[in-house]
N, C-alpha and C. Protein backbone atom coordinates (compact mmCIF):
# COMPACT_ATOMS: atom_id res chain seq x y z
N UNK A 1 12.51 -13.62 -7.63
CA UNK A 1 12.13 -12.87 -6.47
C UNK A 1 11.91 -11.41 -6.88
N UNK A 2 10.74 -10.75 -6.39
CA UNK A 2 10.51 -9.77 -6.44
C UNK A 2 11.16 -8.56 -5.71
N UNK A 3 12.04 -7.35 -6.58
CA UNK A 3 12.20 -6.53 -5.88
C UNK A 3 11.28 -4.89 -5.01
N UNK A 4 9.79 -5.31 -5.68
CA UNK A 4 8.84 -4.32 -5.73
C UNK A 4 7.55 -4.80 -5.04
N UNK A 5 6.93 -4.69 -4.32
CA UNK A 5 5.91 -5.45 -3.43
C UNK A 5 4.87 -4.14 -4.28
N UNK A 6 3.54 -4.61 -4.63
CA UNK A 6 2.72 -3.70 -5.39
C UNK A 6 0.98 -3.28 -3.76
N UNK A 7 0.80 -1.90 -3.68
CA UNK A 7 0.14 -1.38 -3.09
C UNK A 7 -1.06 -0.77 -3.97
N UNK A 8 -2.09 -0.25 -3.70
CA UNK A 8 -3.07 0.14 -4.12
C UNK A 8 -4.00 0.96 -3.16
N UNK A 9 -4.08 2.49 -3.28
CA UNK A 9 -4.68 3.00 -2.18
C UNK A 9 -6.26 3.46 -2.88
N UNK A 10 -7.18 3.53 -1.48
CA UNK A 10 -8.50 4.00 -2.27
C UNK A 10 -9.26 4.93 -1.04
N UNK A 11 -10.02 5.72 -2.04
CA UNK A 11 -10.55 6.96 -1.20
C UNK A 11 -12.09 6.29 -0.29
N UNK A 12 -12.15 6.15 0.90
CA UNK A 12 -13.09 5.79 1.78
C UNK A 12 -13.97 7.02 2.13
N UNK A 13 -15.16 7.03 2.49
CA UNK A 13 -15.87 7.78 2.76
C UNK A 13 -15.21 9.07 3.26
N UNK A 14 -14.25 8.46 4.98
CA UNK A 14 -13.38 9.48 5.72
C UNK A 14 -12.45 9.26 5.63
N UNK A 15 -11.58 7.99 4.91
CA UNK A 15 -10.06 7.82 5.08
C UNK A 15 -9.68 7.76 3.54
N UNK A 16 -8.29 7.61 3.30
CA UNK A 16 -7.70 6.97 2.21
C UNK A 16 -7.65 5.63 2.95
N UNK A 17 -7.48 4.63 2.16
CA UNK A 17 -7.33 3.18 2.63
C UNK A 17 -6.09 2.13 1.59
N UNK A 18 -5.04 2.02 2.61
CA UNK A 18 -3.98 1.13 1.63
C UNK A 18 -4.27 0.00 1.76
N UNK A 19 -3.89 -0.86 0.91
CA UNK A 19 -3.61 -2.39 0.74
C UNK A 19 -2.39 -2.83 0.31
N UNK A 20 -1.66 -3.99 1.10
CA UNK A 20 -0.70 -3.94 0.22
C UNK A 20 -0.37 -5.54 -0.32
N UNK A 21 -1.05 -5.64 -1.51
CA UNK A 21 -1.67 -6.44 -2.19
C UNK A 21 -1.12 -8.34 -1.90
N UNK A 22 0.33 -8.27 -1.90
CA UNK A 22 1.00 -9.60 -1.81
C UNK A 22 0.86 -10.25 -0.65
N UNK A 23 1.08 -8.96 0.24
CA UNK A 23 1.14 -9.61 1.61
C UNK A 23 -0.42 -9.21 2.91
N UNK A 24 -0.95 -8.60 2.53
CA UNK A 24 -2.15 -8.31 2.67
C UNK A 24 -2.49 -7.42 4.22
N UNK A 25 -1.19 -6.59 4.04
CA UNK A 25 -1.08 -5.62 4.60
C UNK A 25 -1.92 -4.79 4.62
N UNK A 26 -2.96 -3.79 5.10
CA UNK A 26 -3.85 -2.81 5.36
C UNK A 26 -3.79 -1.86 6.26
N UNK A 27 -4.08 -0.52 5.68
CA UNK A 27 -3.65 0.78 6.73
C UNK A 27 -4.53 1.72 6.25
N UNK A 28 -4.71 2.95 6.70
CA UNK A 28 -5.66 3.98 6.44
C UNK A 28 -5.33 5.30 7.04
N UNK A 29 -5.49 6.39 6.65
CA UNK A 29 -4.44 7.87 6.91
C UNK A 29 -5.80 8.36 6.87
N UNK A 30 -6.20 9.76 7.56
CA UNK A 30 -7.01 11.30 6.79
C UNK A 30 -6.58 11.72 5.83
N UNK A 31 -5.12 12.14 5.50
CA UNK A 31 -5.05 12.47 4.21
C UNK A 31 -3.97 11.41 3.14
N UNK A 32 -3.82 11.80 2.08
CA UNK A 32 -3.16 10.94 1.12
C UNK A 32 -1.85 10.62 1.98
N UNK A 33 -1.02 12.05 2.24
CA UNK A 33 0.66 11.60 2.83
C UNK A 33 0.10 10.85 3.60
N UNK A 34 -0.27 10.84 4.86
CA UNK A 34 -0.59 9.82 6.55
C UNK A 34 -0.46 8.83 5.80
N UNK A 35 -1.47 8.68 4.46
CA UNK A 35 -1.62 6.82 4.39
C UNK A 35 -0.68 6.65 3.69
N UNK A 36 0.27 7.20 3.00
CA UNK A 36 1.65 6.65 2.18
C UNK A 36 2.64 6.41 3.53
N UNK A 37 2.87 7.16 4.53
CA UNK A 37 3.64 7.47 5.48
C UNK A 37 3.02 5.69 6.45
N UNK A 38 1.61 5.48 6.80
CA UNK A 38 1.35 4.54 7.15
C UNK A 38 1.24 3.37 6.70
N UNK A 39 1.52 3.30 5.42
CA UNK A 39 1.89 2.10 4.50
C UNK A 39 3.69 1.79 4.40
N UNK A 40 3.91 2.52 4.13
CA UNK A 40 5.65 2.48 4.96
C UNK A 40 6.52 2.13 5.68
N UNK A 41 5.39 2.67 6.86
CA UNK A 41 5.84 1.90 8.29
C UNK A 41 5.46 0.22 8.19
N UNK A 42 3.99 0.05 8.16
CA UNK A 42 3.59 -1.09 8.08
C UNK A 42 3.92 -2.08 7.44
N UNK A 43 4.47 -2.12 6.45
CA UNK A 43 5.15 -3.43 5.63
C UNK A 43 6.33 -3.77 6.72
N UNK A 44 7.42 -3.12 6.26
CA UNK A 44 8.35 -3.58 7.17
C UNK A 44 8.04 -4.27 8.60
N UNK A 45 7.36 -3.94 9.39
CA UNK A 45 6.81 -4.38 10.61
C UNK A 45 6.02 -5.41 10.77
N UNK A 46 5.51 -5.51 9.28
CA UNK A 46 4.92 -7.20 9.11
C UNK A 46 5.94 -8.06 8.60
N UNK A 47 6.95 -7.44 8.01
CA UNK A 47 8.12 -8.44 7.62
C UNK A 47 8.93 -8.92 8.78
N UNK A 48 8.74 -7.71 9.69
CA UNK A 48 9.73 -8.18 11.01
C UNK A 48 9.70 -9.64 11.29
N UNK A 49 10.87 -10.33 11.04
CA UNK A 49 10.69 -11.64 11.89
C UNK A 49 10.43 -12.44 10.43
N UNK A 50 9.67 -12.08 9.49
CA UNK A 50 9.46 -12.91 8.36
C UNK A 50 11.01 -13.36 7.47
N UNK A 51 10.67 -14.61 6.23
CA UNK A 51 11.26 -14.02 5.51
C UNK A 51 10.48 -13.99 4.18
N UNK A 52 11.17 -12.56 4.03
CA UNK A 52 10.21 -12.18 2.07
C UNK A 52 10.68 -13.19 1.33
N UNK A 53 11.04 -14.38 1.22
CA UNK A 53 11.41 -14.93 -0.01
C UNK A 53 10.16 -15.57 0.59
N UNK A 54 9.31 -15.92 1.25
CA UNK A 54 8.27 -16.69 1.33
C UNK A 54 6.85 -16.07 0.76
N UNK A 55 7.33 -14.76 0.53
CA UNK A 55 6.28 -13.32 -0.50
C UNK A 55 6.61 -13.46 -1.38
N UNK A 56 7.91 -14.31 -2.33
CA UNK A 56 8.53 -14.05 -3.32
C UNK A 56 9.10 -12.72 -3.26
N UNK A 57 9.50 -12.03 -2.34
CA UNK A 57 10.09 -10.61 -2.19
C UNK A 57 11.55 -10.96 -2.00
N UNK A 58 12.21 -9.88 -2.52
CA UNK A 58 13.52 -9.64 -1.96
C UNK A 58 13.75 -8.96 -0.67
N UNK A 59 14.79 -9.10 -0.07
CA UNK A 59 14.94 -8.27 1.48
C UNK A 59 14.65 -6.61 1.25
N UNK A 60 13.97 -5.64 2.07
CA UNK A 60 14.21 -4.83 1.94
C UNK A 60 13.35 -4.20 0.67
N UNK A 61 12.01 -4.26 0.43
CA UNK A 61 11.26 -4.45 -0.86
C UNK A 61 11.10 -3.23 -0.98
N UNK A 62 10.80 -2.20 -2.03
CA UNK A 62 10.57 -0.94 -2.26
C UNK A 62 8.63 -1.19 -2.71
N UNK A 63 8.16 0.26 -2.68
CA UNK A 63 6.82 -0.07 -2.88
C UNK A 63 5.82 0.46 -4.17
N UNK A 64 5.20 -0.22 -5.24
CA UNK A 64 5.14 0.42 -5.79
C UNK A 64 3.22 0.64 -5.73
N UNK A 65 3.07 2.08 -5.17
CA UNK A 65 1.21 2.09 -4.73
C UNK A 65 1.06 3.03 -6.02
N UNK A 66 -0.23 2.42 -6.22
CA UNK A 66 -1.41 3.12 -7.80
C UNK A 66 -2.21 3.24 -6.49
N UNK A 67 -3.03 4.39 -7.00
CA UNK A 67 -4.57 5.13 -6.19
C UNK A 67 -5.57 4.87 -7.49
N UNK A 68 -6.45 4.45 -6.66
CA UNK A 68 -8.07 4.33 -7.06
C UNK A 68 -9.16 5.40 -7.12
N UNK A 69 -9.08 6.23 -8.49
CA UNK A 69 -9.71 7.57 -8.59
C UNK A 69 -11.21 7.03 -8.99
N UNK A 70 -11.97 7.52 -8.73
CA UNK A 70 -13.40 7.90 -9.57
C UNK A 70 -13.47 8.65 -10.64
N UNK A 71 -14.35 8.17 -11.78
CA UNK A 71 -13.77 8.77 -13.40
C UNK A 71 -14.68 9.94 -12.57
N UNK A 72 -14.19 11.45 -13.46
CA UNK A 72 -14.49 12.77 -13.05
C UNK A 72 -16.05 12.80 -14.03
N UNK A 73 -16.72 13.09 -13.05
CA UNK A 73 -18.14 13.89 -13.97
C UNK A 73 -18.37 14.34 -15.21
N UNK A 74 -18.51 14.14 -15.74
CA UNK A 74 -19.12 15.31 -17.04
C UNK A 74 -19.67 16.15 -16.65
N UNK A 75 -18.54 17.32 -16.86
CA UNK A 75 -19.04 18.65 -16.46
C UNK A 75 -19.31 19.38 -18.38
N UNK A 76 -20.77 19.89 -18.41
CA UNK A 76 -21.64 20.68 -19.52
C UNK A 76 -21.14 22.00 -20.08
């Protein structure tokens, strides 16, 4: 059982946009904090009522989110 549920956030035109990959959780902020802060809330609240051993999660999962950059320009 997993103690780490894995997230992945990415920059949208107007939002950041989370995923949260195992359980297929999805949220979206204006700036980076909102969507860490709205990825937060949201797991737990999809677990409500669940149980994570059916995620392979442990109770109470911590989160571990990577962001999705665009390689930087070549600047001359």
């Amino acid at each position: 059982m997993r103690r780490t549920s894995k997230a992945c956030i990415s920059r949208g035109e107007k939002y950041y946009v989370a995923e949260c990959l195992e359980i297929g959780v999805v949220t979206q902020g204006k700036a980076l904090d909102e969507t860490i802060v709205n990825l937060k809330e949201a797991v737990p609240l999809y677990l409500e009522g669940e149980d994570p051993a059916d995620y392979d999660l442990a109770p109470n999962p911590s989160l571990l989110i990577t962001m999705q950059v665009e390689p930087a320009s070549h600047v001359a």
